[in-house]
PDB file of N, CA and C in Angstrom:
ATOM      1  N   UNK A   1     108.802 141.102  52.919  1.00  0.00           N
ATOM      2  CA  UNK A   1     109.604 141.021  54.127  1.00  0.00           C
ATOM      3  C   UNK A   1     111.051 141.283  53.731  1.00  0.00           C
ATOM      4  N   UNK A   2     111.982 142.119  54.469  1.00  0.00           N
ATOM      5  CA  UNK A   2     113.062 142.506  54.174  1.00  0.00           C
ATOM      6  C   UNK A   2     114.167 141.324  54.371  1.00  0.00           C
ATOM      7  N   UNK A   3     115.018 141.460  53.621  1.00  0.00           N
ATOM      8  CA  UNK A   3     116.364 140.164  54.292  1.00  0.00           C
ATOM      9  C   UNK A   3     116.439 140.082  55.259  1.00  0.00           C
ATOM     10  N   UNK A   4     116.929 141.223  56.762  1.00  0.00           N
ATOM     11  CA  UNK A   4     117.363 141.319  57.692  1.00  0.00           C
ATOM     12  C   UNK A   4     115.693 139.998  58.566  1.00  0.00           C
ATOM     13  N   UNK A   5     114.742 140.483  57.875  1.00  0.00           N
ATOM     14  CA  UNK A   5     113.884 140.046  58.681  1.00  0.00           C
ATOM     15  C   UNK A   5     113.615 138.813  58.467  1.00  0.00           C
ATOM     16  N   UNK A   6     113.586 138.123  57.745  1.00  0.00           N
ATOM     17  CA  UNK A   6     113.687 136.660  57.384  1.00  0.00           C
ATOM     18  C   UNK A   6     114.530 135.879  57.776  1.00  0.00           C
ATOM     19  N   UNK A   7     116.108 136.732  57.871  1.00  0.00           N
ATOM     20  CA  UNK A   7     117.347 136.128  58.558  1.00  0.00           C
ATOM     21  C   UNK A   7     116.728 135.926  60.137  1.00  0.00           C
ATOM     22  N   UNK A   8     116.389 136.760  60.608  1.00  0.00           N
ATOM     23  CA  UNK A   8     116.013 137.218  61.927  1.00  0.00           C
ATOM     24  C   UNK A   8     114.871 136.187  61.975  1.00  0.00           C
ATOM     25  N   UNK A   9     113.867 135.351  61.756  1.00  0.00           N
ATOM     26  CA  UNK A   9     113.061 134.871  61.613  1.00  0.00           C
ATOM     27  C   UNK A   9     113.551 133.455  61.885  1.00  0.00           C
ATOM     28  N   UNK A  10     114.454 132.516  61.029  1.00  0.00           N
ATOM     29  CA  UNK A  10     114.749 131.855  60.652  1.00  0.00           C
ATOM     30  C   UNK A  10     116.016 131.625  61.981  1.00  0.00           C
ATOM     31  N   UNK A  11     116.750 132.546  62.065  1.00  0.00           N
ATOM     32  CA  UNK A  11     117.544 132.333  63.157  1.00  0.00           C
ATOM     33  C   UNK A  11     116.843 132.152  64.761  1.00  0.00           C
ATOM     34  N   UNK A  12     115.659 132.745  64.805  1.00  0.00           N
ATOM     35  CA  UNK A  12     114.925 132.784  65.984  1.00  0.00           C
ATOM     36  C   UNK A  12     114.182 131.632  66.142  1.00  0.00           C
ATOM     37  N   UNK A  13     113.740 130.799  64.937  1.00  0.00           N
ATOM     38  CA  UNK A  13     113.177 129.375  64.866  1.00  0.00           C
ATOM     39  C   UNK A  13     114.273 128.493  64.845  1.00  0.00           C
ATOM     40  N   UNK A  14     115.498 128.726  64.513  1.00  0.00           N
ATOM     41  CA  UNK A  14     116.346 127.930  65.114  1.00  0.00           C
ATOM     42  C   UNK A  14     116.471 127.768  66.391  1.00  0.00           C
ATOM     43  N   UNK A  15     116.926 128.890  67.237  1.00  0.00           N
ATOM     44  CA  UNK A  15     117.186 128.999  68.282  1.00  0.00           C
ATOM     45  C   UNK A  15     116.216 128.656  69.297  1.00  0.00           C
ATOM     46  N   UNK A  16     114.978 128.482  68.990  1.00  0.00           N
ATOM     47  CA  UNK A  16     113.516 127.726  69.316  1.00  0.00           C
ATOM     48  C   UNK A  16     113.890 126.377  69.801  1.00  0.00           C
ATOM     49  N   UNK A  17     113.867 125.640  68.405  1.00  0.00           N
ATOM     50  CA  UNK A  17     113.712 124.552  68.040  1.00  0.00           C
ATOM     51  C   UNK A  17     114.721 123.787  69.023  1.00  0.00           C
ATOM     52  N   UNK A  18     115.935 124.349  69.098  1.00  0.00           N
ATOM     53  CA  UNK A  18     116.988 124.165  69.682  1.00  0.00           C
ATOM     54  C   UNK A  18     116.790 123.518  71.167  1.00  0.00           C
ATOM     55  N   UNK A  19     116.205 125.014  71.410  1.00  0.00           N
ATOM     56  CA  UNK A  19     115.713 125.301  73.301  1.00  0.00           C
ATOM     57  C   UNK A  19     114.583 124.209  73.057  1.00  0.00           C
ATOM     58  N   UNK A  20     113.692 123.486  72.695  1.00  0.00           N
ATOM     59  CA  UNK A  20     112.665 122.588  73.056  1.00  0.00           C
ATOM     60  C   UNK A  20     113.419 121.041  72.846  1.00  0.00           C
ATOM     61  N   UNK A  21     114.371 121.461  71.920  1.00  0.00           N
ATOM     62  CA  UNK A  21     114.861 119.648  71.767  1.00  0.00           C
ATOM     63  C   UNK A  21     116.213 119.408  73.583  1.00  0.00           C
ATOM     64  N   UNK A  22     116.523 120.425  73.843  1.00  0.00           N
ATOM     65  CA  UNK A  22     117.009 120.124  74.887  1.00  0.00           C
ATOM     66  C   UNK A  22     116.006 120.126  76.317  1.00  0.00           C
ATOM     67  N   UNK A  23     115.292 120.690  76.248  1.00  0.00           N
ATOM     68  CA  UNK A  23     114.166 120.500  77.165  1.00  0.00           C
ATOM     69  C   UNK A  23     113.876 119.024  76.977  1.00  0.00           C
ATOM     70  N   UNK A  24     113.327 118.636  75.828  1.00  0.00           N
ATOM     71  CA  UNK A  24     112.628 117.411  76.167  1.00  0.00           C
ATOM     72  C   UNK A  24     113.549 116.015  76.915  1.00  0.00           C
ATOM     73  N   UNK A  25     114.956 116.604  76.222  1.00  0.00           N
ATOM     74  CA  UNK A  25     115.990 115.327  76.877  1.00  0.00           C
ATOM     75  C   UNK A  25     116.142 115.396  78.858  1.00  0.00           C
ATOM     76  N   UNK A  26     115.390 113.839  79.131  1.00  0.00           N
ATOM     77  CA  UNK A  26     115.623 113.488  80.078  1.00  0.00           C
ATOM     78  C   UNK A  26     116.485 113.678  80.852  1.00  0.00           C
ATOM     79  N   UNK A  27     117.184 113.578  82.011  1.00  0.00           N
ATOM     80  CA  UNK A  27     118.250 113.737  82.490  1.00  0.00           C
ATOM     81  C   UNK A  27     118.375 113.322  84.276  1.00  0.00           C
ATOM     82  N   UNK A  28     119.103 112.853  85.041  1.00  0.00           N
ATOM     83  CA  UNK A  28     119.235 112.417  85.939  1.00  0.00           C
ATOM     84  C   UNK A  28     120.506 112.594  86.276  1.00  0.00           C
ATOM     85  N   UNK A  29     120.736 112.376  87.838  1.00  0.00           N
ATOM     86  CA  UNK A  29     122.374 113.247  88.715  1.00  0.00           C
ATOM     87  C   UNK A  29     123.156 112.834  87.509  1.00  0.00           C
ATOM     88  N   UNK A  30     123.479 111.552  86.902  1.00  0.00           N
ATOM     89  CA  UNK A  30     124.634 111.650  86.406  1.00  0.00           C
ATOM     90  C   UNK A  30     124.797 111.926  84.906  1.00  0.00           C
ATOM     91  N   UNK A  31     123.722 112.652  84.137  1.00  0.00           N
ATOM     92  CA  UNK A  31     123.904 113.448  82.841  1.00  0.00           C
ATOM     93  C   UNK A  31     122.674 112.439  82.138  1.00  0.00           C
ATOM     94  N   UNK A  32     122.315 112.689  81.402  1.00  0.00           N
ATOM     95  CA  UNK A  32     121.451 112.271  79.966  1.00  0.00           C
ATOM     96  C   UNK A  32     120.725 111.324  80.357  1.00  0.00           C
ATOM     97  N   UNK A  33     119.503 110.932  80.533  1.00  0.00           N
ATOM     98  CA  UNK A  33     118.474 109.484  80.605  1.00  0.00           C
ATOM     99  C   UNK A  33     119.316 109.011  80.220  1.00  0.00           C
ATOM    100  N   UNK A  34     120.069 107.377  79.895  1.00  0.00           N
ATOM    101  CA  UNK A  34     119.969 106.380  78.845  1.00  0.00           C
ATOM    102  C   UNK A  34     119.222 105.044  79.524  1.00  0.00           C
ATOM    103  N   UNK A  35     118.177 105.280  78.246  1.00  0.00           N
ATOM    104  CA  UNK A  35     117.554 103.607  78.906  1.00  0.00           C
ATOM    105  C   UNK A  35     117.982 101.869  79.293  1.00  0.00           C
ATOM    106  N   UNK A  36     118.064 101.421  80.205  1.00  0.00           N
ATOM    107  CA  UNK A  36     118.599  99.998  79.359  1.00  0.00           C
ATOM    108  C   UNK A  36     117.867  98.866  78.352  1.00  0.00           C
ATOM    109  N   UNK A  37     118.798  98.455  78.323  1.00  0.00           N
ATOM    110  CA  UNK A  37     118.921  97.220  77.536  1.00  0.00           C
ATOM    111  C   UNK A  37     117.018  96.578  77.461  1.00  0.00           C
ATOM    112  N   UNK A  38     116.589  96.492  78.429  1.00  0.00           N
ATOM    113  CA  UNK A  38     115.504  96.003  78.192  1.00  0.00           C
ATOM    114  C   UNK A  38     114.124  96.973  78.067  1.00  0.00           C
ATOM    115  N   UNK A  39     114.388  98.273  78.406  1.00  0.00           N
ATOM    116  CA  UNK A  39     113.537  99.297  77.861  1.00  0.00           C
ATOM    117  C   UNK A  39     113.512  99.346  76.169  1.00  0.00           C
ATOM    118  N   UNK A  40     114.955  99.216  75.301  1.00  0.00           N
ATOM    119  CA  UNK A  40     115.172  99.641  74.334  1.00  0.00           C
ATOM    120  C   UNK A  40     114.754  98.511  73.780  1.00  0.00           C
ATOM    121  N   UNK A  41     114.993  97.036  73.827  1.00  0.00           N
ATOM    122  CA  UNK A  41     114.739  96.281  73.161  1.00  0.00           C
ATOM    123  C   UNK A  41     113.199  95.357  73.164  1.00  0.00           C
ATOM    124  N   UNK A  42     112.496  95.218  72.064  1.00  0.00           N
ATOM    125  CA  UNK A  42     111.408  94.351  71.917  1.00  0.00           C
ATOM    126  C   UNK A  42     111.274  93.326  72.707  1.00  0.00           C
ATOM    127  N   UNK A  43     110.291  93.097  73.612  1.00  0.00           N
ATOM    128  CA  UNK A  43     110.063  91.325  73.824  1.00  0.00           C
ATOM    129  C   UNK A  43     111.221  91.348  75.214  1.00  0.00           C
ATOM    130  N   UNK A  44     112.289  92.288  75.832  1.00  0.00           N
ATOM    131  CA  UNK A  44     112.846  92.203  76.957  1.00  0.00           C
ATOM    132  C   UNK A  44     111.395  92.749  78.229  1.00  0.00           C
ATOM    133  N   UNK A  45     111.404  91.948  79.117  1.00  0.00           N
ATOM    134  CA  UNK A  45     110.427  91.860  80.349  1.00  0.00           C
ATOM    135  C   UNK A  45     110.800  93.394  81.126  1.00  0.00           C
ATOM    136  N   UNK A  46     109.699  94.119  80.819  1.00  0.00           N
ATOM    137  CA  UNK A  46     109.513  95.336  82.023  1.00  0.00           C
ATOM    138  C   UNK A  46     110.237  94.845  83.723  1.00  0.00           C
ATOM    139  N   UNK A  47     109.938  95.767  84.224  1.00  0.00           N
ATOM    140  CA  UNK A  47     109.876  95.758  85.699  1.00  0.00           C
ATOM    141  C   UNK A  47     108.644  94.918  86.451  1.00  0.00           C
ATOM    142  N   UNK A  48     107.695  95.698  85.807  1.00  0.00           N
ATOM    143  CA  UNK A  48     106.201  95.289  86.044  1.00  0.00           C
ATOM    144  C   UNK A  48     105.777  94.119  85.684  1.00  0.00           C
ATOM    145  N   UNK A  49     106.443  93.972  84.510  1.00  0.00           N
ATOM    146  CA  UNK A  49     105.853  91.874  84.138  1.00  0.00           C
ATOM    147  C   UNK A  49     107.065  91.595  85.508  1.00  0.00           C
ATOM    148  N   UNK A  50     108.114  91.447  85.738  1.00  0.00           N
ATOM    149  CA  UNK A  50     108.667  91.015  86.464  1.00  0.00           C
ATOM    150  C   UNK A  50     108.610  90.980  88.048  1.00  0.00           C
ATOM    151  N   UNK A  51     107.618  91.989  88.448  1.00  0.00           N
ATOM    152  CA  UNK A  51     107.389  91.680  89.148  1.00  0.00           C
ATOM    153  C   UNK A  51     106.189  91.043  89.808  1.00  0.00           C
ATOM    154  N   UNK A  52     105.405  90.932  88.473  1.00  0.00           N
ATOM    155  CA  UNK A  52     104.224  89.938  88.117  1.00  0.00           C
ATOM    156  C   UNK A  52     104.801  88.525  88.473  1.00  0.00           C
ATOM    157  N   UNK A  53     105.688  88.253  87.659  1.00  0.00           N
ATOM    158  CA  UNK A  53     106.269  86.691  87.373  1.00  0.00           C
ATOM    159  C   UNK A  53     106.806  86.652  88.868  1.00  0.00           C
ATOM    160  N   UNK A  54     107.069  87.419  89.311  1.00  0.00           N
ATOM    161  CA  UNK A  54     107.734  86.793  91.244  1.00  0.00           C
ATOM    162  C   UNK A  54     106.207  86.837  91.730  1.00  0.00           C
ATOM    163  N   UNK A  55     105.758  87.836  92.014  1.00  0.00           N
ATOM    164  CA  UNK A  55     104.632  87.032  92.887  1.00  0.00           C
ATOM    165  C   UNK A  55     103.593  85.919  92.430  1.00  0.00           C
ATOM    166  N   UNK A  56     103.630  85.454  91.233  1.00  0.00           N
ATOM    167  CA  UNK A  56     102.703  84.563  90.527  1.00  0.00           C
ATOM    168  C   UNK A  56     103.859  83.152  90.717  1.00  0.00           C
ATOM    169  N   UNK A  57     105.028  83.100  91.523  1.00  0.00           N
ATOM    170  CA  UNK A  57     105.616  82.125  91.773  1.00  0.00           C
ATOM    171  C   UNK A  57     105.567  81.886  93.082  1.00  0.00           C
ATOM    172  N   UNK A  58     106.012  82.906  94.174  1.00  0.00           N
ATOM    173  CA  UNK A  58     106.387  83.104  95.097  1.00  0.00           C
ATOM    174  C   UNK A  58     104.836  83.710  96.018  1.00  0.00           C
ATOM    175  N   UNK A  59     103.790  84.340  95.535  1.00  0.00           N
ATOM    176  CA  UNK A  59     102.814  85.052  96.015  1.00  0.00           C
ATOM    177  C   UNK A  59     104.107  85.923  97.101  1.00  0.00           C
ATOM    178  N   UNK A  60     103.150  87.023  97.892  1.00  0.00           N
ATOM    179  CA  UNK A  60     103.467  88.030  98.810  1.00  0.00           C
ATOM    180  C   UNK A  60     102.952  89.289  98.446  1.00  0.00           C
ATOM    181  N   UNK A  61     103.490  90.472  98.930  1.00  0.00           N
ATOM    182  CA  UNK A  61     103.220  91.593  98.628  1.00  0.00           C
ATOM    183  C   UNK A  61     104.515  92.619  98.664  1.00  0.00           C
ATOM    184  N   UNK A  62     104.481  93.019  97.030  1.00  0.00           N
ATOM    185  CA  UNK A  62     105.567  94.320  96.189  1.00  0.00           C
ATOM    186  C   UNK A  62     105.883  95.175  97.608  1.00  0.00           C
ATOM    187  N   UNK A  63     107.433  94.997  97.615  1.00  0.00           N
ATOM    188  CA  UNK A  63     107.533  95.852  98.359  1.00  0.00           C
ATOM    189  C   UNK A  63     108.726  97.036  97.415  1.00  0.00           C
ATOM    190  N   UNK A  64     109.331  96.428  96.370  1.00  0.00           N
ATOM    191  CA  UNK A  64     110.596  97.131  95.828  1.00  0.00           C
ATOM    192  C   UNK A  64     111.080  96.571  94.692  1.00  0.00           C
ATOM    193  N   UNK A  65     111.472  96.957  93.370  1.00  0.00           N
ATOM    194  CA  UNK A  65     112.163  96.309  92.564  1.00  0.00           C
ATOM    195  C   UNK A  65     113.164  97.694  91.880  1.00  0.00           C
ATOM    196  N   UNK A  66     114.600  96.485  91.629  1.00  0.00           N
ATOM    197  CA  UNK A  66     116.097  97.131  91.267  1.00  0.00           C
ATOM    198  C   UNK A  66     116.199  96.610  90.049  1.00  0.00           C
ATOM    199  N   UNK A  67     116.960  97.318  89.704  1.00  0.00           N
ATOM    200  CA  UNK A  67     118.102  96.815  88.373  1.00  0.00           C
ATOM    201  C   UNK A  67     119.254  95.916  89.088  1.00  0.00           C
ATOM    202  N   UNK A  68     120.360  95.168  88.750  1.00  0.00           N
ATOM    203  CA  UNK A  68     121.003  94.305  89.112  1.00  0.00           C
ATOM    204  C   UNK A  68     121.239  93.244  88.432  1.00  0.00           C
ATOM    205  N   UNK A  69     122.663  92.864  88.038  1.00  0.00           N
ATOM    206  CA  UNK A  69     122.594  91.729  87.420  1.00  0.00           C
ATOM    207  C   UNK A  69     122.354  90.597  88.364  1.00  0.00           C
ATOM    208  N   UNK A  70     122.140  89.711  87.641  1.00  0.00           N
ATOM    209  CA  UNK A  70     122.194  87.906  88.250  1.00  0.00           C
ATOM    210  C   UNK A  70     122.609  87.189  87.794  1.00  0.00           C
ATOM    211  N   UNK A  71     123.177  86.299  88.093  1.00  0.00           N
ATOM    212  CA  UNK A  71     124.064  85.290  87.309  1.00  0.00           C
ATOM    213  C   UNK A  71     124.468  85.686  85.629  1.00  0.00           C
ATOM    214  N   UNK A  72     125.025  86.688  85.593  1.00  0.00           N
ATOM    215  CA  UNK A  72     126.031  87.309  84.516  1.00  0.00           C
ATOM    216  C   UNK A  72     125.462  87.626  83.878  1.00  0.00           C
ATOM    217  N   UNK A  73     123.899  88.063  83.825  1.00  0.00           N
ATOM    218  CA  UNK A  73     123.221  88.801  83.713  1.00  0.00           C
ATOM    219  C   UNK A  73     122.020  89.996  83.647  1.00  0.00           C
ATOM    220  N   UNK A  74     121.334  90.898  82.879  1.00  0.00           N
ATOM    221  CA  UNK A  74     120.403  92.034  83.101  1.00  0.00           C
ATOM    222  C   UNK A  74     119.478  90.831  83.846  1.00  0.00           C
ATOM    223  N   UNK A  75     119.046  91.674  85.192  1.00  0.00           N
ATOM    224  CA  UNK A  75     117.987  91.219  86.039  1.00  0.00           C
ATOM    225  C   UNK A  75     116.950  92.032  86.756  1.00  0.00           C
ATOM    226  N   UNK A  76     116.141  91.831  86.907  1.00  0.00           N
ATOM    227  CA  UNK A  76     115.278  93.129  88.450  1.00  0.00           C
ATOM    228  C   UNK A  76     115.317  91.934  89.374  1.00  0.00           C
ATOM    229  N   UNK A  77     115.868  92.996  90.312  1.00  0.00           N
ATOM    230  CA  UNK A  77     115.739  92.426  91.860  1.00  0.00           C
ATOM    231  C   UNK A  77     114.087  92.331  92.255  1.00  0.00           C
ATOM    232  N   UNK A  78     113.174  91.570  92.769  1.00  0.00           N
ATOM    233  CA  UNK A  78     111.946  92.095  93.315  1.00  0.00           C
ATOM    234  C   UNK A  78     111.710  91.633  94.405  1.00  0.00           C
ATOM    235  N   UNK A  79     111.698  92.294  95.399  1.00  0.00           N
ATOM    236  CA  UNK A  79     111.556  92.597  96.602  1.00  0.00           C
ATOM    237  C   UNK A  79     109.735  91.858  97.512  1.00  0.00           C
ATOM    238  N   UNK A  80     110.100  90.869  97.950  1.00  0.00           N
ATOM    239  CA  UNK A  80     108.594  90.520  98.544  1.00  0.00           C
ATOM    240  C   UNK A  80     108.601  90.355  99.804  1.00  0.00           C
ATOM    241  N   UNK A  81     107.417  90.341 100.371  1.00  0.00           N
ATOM    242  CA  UNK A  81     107.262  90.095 101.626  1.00  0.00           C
ATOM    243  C   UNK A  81     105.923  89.464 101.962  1.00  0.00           C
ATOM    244  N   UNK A  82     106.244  88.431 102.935  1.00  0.00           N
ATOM    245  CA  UNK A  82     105.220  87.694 102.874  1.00  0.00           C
ATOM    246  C   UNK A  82     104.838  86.742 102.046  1.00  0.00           C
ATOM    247  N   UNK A  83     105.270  86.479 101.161  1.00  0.00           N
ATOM    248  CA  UNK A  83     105.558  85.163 100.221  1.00  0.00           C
ATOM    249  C   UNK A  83     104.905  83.657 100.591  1.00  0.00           C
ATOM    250  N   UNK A  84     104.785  82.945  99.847  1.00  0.00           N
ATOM    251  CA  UNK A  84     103.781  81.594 100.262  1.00  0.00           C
ATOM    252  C   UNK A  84     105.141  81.030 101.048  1.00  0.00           C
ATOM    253  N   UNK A  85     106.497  81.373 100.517  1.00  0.00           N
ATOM    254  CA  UNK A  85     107.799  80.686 101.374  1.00  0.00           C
ATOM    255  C   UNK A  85     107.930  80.848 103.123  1.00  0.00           C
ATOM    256  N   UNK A  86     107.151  81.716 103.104  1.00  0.00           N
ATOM    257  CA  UNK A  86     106.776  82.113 104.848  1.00  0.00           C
ATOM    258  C   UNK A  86     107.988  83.157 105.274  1.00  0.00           C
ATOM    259  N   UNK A  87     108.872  83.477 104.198  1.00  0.00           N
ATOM    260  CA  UNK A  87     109.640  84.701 104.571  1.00  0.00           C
ATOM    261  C   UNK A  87     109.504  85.275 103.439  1.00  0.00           C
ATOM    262  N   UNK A  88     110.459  86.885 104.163  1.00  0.00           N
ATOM    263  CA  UNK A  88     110.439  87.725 102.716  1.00  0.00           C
ATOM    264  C   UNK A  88     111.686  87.635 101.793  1.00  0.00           C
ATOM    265  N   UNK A  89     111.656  87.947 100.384  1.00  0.00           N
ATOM    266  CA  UNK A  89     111.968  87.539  99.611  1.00  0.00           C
ATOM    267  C   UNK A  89     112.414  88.393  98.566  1.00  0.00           C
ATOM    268  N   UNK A  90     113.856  88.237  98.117  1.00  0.00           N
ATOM    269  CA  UNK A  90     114.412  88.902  96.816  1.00  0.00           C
ATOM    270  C   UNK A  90     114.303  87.906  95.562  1.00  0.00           C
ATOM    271  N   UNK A  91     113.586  88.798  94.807  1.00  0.00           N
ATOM    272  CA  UNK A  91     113.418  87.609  93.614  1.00  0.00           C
ATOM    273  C   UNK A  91     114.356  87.749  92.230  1.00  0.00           C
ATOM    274  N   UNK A  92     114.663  87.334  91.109  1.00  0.00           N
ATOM    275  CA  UNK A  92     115.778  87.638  90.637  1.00  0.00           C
ATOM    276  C   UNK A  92     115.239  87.507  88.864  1.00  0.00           C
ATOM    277  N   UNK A  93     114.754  88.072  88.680  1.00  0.00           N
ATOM    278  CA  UNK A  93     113.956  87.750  87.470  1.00  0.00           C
ATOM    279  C   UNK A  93     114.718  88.351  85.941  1.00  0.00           C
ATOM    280  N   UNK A  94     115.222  87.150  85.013  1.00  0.00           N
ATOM    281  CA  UNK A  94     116.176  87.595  83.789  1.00  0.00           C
ATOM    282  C   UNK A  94     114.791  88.652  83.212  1.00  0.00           C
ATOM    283  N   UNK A  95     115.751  89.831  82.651  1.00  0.00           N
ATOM    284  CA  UNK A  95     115.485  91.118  81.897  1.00  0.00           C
ATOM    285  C   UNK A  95     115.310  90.399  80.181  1.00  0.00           C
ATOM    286  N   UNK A  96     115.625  89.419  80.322  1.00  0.00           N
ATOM    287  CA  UNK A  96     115.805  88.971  78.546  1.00  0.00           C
ATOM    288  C   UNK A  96     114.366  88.217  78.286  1.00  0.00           C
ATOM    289  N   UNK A  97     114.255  87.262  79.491  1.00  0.00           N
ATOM    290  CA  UNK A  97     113.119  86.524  78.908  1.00  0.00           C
ATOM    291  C   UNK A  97     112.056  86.003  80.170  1.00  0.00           C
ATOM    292  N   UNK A  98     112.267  86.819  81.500  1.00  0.00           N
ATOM    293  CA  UNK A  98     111.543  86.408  82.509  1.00  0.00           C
ATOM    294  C   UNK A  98     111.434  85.087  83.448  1.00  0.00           C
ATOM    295  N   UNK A  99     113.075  84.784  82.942  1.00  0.00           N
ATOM    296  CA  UNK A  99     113.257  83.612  83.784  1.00  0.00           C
ATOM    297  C   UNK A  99     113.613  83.905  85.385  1.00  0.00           C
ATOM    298  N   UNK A 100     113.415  82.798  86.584  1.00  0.00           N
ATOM    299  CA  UNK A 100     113.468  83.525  87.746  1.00  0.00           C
ATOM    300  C   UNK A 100     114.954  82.709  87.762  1.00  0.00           C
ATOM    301  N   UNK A 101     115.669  83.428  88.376  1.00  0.00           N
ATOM    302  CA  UNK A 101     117.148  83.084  88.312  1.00  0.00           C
ATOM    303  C   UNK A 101     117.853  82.516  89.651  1.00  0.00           C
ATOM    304  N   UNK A 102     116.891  83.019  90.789  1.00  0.00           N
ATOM    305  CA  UNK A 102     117.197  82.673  91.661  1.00  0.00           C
ATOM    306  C   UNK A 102     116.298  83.469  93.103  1.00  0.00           C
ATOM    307  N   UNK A 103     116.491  83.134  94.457  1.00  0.00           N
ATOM    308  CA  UNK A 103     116.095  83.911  95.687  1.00  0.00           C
ATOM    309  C   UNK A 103     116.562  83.773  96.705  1.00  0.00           C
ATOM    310  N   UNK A 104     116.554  84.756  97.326  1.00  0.00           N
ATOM    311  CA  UNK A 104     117.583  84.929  98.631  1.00  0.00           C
ATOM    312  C   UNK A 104     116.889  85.567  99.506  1.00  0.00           C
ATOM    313  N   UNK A 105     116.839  85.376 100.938  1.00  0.00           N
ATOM    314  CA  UNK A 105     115.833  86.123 101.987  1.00  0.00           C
ATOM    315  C   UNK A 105     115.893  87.995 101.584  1.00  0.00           C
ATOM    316  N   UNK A 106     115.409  88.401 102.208  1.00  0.00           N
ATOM    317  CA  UNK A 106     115.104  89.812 102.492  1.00  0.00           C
ATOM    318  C   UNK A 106     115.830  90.506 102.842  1.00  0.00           C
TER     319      UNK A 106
END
């Protein structure tokens, strides 16, 4: 294989490699995925346990869950309705360790 063509080879698997590592990066309106705090870290409570832990307190039926802090800190909002409380219900569940932090009507 000649120089030119190996250069040519090598520059074209760069330029590959390149184009697939920016493809794979996530991205949303305001530039780059970044995950939070409790995606990235071990042993921090999903969305989904959290919104386990509200209705296994509160019973009802999922209607919505947010990001949001709560009392000065990472929280999911989870959203119920119909609740054993006889209204519907924002539930407030810590991102660190699945404590419920607090609730406020609908």
């Amino acid at each position: 294989m000649s120089g030119r063509r190996v250069v040519a080879t090598v520059l074209l698997g760069v330029a590959a490699s390149g184009l697939l590592a920016g493809c794979a990066q996530e991205e949303n309106s305001t530039g780059p995925f970044t995950p939070t705090q409790s995606a990235q870290s071990p042993g921090w409570v999903s969305s989904d346990k959290a919104v386990a832990i509200a209705i296994d307190e509160f019973g009802g039926t999922f209607e919505s869950v947010t990001e949001r802090p709560a009392k000065g800190q990472p929280a999911w909002q989870v959203a119920l309705t119909g609740t054993d409380a006889g209204s519907d219900l924002v539930v407030s569940v810590a991102q660190k360790d699945g404590t419920i932090l607090g609730h406020r009507p609908l």
